[in-house]
Protein backbone atom coordinates (compact mmCIF):
# COMPACT_ATOMS: atom_id res chain seq x y z
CA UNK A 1 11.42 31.71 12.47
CA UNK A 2 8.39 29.89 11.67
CA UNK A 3 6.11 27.76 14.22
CA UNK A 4 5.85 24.60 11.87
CA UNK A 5 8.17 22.01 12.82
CA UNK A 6 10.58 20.74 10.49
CA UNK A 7 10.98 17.01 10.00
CA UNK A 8 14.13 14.99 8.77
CA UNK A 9 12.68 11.33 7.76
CA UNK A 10 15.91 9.57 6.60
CA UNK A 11 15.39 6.37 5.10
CA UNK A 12 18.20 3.95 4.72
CA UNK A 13 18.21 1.80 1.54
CA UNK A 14 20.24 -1.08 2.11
CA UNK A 15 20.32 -4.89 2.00
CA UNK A 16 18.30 -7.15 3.89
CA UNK A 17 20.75 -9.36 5.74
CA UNK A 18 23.47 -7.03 7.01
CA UNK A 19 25.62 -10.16 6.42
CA UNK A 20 24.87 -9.95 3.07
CA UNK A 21 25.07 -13.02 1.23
CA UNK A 22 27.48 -13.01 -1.70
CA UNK A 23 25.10 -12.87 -5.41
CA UNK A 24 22.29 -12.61 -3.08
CA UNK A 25 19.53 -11.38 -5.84
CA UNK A 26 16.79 -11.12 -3.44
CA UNK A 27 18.90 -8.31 -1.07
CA UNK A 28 17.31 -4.97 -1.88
CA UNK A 29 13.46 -6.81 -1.55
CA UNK A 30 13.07 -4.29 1.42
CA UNK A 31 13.72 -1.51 -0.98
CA UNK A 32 11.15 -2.02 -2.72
CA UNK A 33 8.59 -2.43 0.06
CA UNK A 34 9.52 0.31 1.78
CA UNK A 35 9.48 3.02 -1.45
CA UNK A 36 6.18 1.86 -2.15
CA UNK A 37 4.98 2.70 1.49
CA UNK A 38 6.48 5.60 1.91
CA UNK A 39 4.86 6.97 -1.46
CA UNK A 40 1.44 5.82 -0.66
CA UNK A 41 1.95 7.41 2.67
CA UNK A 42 3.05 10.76 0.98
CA UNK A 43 -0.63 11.90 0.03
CA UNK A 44 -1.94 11.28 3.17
CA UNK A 45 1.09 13.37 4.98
CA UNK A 46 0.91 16.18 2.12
CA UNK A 47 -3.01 16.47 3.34
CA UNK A 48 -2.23 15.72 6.74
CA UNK A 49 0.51 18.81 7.48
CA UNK A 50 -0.54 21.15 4.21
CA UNK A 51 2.90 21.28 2.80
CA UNK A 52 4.55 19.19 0.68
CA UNK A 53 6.63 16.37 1.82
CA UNK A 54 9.93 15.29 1.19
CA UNK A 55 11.58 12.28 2.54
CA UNK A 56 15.33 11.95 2.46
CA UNK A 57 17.24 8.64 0.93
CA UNK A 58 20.62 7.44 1.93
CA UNK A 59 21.97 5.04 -0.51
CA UNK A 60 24.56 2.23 -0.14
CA UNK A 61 27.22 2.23 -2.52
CA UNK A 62 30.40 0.99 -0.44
CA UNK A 63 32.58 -2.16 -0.50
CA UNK A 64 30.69 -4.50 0.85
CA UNK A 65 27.77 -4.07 -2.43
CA UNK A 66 31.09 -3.86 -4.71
CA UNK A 67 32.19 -7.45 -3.21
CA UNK A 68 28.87 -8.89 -3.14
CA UNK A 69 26.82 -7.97 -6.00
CA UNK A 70 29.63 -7.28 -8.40
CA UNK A 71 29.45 -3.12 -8.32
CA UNK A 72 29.21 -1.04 -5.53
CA UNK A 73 26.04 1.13 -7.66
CA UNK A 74 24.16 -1.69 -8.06
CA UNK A 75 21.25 -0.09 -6.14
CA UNK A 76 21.45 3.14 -8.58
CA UNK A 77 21.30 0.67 -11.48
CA UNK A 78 18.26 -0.97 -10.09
CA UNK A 79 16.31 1.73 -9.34
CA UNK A 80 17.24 4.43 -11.50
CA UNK A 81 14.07 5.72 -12.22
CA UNK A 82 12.72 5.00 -8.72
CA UNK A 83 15.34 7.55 -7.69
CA UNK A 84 14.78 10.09 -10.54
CA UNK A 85 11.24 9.92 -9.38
CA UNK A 86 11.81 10.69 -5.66
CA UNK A 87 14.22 13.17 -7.02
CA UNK A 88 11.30 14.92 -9.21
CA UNK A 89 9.45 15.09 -5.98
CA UNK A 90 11.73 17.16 -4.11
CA UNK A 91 13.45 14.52 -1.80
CA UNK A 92 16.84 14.31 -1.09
CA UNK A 93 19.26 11.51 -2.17
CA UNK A 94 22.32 10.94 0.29
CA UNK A 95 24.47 7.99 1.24
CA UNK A 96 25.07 5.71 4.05
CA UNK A 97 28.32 4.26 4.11
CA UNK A 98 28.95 0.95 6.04
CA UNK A 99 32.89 0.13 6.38
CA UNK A 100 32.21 -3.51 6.03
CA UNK A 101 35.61 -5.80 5.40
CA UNK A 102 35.57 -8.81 3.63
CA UNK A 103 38.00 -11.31 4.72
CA UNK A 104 38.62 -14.94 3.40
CA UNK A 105 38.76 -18.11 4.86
CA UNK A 106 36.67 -17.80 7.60
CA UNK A 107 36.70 -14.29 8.47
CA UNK A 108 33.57 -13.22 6.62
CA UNK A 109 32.35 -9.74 7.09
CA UNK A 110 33.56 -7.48 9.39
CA UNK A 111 32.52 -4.18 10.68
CA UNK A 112 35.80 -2.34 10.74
CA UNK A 113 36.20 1.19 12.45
CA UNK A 114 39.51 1.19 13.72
CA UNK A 115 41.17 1.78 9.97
CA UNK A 116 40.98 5.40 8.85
CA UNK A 117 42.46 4.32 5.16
CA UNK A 118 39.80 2.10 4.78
CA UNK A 119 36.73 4.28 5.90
CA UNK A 120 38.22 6.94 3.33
CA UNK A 121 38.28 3.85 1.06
CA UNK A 122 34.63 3.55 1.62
CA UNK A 123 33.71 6.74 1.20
CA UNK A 124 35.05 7.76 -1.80
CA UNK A 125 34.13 4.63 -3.35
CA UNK A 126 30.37 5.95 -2.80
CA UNK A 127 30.93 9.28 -3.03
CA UNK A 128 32.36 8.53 -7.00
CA UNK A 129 29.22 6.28 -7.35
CA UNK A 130 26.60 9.30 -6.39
CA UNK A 131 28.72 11.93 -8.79
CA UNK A 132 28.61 9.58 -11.77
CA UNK A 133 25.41 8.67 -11.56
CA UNK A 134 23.50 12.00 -10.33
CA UNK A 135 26.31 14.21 -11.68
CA UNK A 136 26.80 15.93 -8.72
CA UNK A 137 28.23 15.99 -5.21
CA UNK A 138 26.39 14.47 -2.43
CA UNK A 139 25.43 16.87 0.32
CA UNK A 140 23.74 14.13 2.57
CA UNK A 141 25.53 11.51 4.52
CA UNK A 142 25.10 8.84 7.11
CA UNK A 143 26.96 6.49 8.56
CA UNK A 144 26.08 2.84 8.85
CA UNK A 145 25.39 2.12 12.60
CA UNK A 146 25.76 5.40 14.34
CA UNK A 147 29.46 5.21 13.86
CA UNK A 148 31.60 8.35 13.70
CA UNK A 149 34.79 9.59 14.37
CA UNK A 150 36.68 13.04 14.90
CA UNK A 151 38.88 11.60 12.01
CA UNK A 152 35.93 10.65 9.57
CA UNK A 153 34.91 14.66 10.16
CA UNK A 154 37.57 16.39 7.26
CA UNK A 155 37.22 13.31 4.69
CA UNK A 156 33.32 14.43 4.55
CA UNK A 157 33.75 17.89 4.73
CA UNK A 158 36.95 17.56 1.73
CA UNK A 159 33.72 15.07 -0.27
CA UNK A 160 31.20 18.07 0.39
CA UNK A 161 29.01 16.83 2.87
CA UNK A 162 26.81 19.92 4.31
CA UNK A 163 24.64 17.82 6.70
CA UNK A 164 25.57 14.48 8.54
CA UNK A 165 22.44 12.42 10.40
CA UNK A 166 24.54 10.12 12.12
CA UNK A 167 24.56 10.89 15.02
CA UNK A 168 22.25 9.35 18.03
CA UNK A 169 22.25 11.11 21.28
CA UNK A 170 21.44 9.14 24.64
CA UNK A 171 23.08 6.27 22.72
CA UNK A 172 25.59 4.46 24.90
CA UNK A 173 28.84 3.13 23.54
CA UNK A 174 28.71 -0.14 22.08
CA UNK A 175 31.08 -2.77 20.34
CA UNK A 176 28.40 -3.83 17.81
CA UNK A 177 24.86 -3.18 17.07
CA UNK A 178 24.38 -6.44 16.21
CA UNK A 179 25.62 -9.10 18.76
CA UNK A 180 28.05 -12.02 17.11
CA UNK A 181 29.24 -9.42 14.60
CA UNK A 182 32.49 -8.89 14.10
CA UNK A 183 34.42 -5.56 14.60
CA UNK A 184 37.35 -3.93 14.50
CA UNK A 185 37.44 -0.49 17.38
CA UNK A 186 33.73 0.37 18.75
CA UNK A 187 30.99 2.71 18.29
CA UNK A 188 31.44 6.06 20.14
CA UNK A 189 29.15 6.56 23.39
CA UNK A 190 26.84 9.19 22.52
CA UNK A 191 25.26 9.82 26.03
CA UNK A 192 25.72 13.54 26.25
CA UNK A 193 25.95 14.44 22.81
CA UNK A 194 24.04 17.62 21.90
CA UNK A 195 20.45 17.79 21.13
CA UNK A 196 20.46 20.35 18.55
CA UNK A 197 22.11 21.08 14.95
CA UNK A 198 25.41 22.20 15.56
CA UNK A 199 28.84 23.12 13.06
CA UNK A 200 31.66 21.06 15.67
CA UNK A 201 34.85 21.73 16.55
CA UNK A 202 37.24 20.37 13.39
CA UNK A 203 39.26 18.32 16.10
CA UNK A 204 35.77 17.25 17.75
CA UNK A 205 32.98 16.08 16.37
CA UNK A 206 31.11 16.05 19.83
CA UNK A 207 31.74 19.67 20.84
CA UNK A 208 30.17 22.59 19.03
CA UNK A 209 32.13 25.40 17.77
CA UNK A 210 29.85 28.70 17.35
CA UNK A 211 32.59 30.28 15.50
CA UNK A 212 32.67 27.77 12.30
CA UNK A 213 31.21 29.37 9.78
CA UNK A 214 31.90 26.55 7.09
CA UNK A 215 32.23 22.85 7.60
CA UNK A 216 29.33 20.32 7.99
CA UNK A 217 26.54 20.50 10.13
CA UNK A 218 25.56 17.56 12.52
CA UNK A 219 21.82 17.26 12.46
CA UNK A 220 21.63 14.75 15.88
CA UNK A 221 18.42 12.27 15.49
CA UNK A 222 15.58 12.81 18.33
CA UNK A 223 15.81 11.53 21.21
CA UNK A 224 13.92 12.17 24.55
CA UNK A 225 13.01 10.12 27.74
CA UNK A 226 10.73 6.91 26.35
CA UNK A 227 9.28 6.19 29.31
CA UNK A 228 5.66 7.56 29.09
CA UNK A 229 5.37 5.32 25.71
CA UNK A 230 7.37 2.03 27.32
CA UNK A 231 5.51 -0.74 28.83
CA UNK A 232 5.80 -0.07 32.94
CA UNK A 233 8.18 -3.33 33.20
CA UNK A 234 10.36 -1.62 30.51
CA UNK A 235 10.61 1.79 32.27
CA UNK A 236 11.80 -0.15 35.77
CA UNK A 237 14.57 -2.28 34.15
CA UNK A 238 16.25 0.67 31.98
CA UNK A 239 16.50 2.55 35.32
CA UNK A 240 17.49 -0.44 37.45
CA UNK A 241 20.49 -1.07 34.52
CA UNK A 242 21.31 2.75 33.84
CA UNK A 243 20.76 4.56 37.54
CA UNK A 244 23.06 7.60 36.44
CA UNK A 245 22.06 7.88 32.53
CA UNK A 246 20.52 10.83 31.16
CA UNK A 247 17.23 9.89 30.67
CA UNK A 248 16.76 10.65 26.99
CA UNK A 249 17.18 7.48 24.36
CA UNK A 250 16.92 7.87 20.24
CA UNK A 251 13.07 7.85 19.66
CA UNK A 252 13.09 4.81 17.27
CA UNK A 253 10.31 3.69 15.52
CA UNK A 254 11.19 -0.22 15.43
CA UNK A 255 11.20 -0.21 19.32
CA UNK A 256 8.39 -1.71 21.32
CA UNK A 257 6.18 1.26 22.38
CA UNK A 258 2.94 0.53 23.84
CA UNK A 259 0.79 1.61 20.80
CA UNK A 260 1.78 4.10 17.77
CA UNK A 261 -0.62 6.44 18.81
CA UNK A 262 1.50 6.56 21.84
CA UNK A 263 4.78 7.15 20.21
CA UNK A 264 3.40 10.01 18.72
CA UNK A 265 1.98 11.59 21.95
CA UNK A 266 6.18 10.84 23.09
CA UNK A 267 6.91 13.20 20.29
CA UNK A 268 4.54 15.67 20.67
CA UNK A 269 5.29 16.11 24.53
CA UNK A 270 9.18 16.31 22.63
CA UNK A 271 8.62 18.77 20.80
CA UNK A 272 6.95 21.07 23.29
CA UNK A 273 10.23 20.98 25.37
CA UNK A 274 12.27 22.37 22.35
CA UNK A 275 13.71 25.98 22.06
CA UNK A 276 13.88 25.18 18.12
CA UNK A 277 12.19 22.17 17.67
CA UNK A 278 12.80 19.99 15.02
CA UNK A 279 12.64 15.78 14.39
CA UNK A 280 14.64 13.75 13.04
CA UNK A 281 14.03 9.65 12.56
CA UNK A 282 16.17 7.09 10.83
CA UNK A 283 14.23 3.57 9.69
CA UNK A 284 16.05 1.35 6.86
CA UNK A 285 14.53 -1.11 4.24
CA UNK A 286 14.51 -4.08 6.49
CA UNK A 287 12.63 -7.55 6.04
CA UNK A 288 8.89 -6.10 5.78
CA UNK A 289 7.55 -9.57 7.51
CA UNK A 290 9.73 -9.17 10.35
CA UNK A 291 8.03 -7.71 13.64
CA UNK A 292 10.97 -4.55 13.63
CA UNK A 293 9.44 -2.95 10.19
CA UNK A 294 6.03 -3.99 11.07
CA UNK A 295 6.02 -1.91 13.85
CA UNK A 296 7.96 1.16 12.15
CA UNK A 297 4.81 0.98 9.39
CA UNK A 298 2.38 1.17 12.39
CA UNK A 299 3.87 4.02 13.53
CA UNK A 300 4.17 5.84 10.10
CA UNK A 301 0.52 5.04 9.06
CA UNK A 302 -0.23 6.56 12.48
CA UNK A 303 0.67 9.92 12.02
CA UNK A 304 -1.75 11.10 9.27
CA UNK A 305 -4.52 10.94 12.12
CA UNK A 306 -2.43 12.58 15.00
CA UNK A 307 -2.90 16.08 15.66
CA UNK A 308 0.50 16.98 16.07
CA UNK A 309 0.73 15.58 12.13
CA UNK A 310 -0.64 19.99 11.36
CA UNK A 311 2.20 21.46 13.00
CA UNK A 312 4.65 19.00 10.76
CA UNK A 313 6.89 19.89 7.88
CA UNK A 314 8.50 17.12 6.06
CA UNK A 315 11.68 18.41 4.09
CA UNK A 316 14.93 18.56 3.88
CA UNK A 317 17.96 19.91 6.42
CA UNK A 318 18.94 22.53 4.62
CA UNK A 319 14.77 24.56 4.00
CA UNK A 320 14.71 23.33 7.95
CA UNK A 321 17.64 24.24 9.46
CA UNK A 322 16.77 27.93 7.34
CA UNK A 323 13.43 28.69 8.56
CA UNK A 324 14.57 27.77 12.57
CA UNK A 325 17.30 30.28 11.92
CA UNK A 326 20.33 28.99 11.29
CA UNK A 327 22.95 30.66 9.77
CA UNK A 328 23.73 28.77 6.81
């Protein structure tokens, strides 16, 4: 056991638009903003928490980049030696599969969960893009828009998958994340999901089984109550709304906290309450003029100065999951 505090940043490369346009050159302009923050930031962290620091990268290589950009690696070819770089500095390289549909006329995209085939589909279509271009299997795995299913559980575990960040507790269910969208089924309601890393039950994914000793492991993203870091008219309406909720929400960083200095104070208060405390945080290579990823740099370039930043170790499930003791 250690008292450092392990920390899981997962940073989703994708396309700007999730509508992607199709031949869209300028999609992955997010990419490159974000890489370049998140290495200038990595000094400053390395100094900050006296460790080094490794961030964790979930790529898209699914369908919807095959249909749009002519090959679903496109990203790998782009930044091929951005990622052998990131690689040489420890962090970890997953991917983030979306189960986007294409359909003609005027369909367009949609967002479809309901057809197992087609998520296996997706996923091997990725999962064959990471092994030829890394030459190995891919360990790390999210899904696009906190989507999973008890189904989806055996095609990751049969690709390899040891750790899956999907997951989003206090997260209620939803149809879309994105309103207009379409979709086909809905995204599971994630309200009393565990808190902590757990192996789950192979007909399950919501229920831990302490007997597994193979499979995945669901690593849940932190959550905790906002409300100390919400503006007061905030913290009346989400009670008002949800009056028999848990209290606890995802702690994301593109949400309107009062400050970032406050967001981390959230966290620290978090990670206090915890019997093995850990964090976990999912941003994505947005638009960097848009308000959302303005605010998620705020809160990154925060941290450096926070005193909880000592206590933090930035690396990867696996080292972190080990030195909280889990059996791995």
């Amino acid at each position: 056991m250690t008292s450092a505090v392990p920390v899981f940043l997962c940073v989703d490369l994708e396309p700007v638009e999730r509508e992607m346009q199709l031949a869209d050159a300028d999609c992955w302009r997010g990419v490159d903003a974000l890489v370049g923050q998140l290495e200038g930031l990595r000094p400053r962290l390395a100094d900050a928490t006296g460790d080094q620091v490794q961030f964790l990268w979930f790529l898209r290589c699914d369908p919807q980049i095959e249909f749009a950009l002519g090959s679903p690696d496109d990203l790998l070819e782009r930044y091929d030696e951005t990622f052998e770089r990131l690689r040489a500095a420890g962090d970890g390289i997953g991917l983030h599969v979306h189960p986007w549909r294409w359909e003609d006329g005027d369909g367009g995209w949609v967002a479809d969960y309901s057809d197992l085939a087609w998520v296996e589909h997706c996923l091997d279509m990725a999962f064959d893009c990471y092994r030829g271009r890394f030459g190995s299997r891919c360990e790390l795995h999210r899904f696009g828009d906190r989507w999973f299913s008890s189904a989806a559980l055996p095609l990751l575990e049969r690709l390899g998958v040891r750790f899956d960040l999907t997951i989003e507790p206090g997260a209620r269910t939803l149809r879309s994340i994105s309103p207009g969208e379409q979709t086909r089924g809905s995204i599971p309601d994630y309200t009393r999901m565990p808190r902590a890393p757990y192996r789950p039950q192979p007909n399950d994914f919501r229920r831990p089984d302490p007997t597994r000793r193979t499979g995945l492991w669901m690593v849940p993203l932190s959550a905790a109550d906002p409300a100390p870091a919400m503006p007061w008219k905030w913290r009346i309406g989400r009670r008002v709304r949800f009056p028999f909720r848990p209290t606890h929400r995802p702690l994301q960083m593109f949400r309107h906290w009062t400050s970032a200095k406050a967001f981390w104070d959230l966290v620290e208060r978090h990670v206090e309450s915890l019997e093995r405390p850990y964090l976990a945080f999912a941003i994505r290579s947005g638009d960097p003029d848009v308000p959302d990823e303005q605010r998620v740099q705020a809160i990154l370039d925060e941290l450096p100065a926070h005193p909880i930043a000592s206590r933090l170790r930035f690396t990867t499930p696996e080292a972190g999951l080990a030195s909280l003791g889990y059996e791995l």
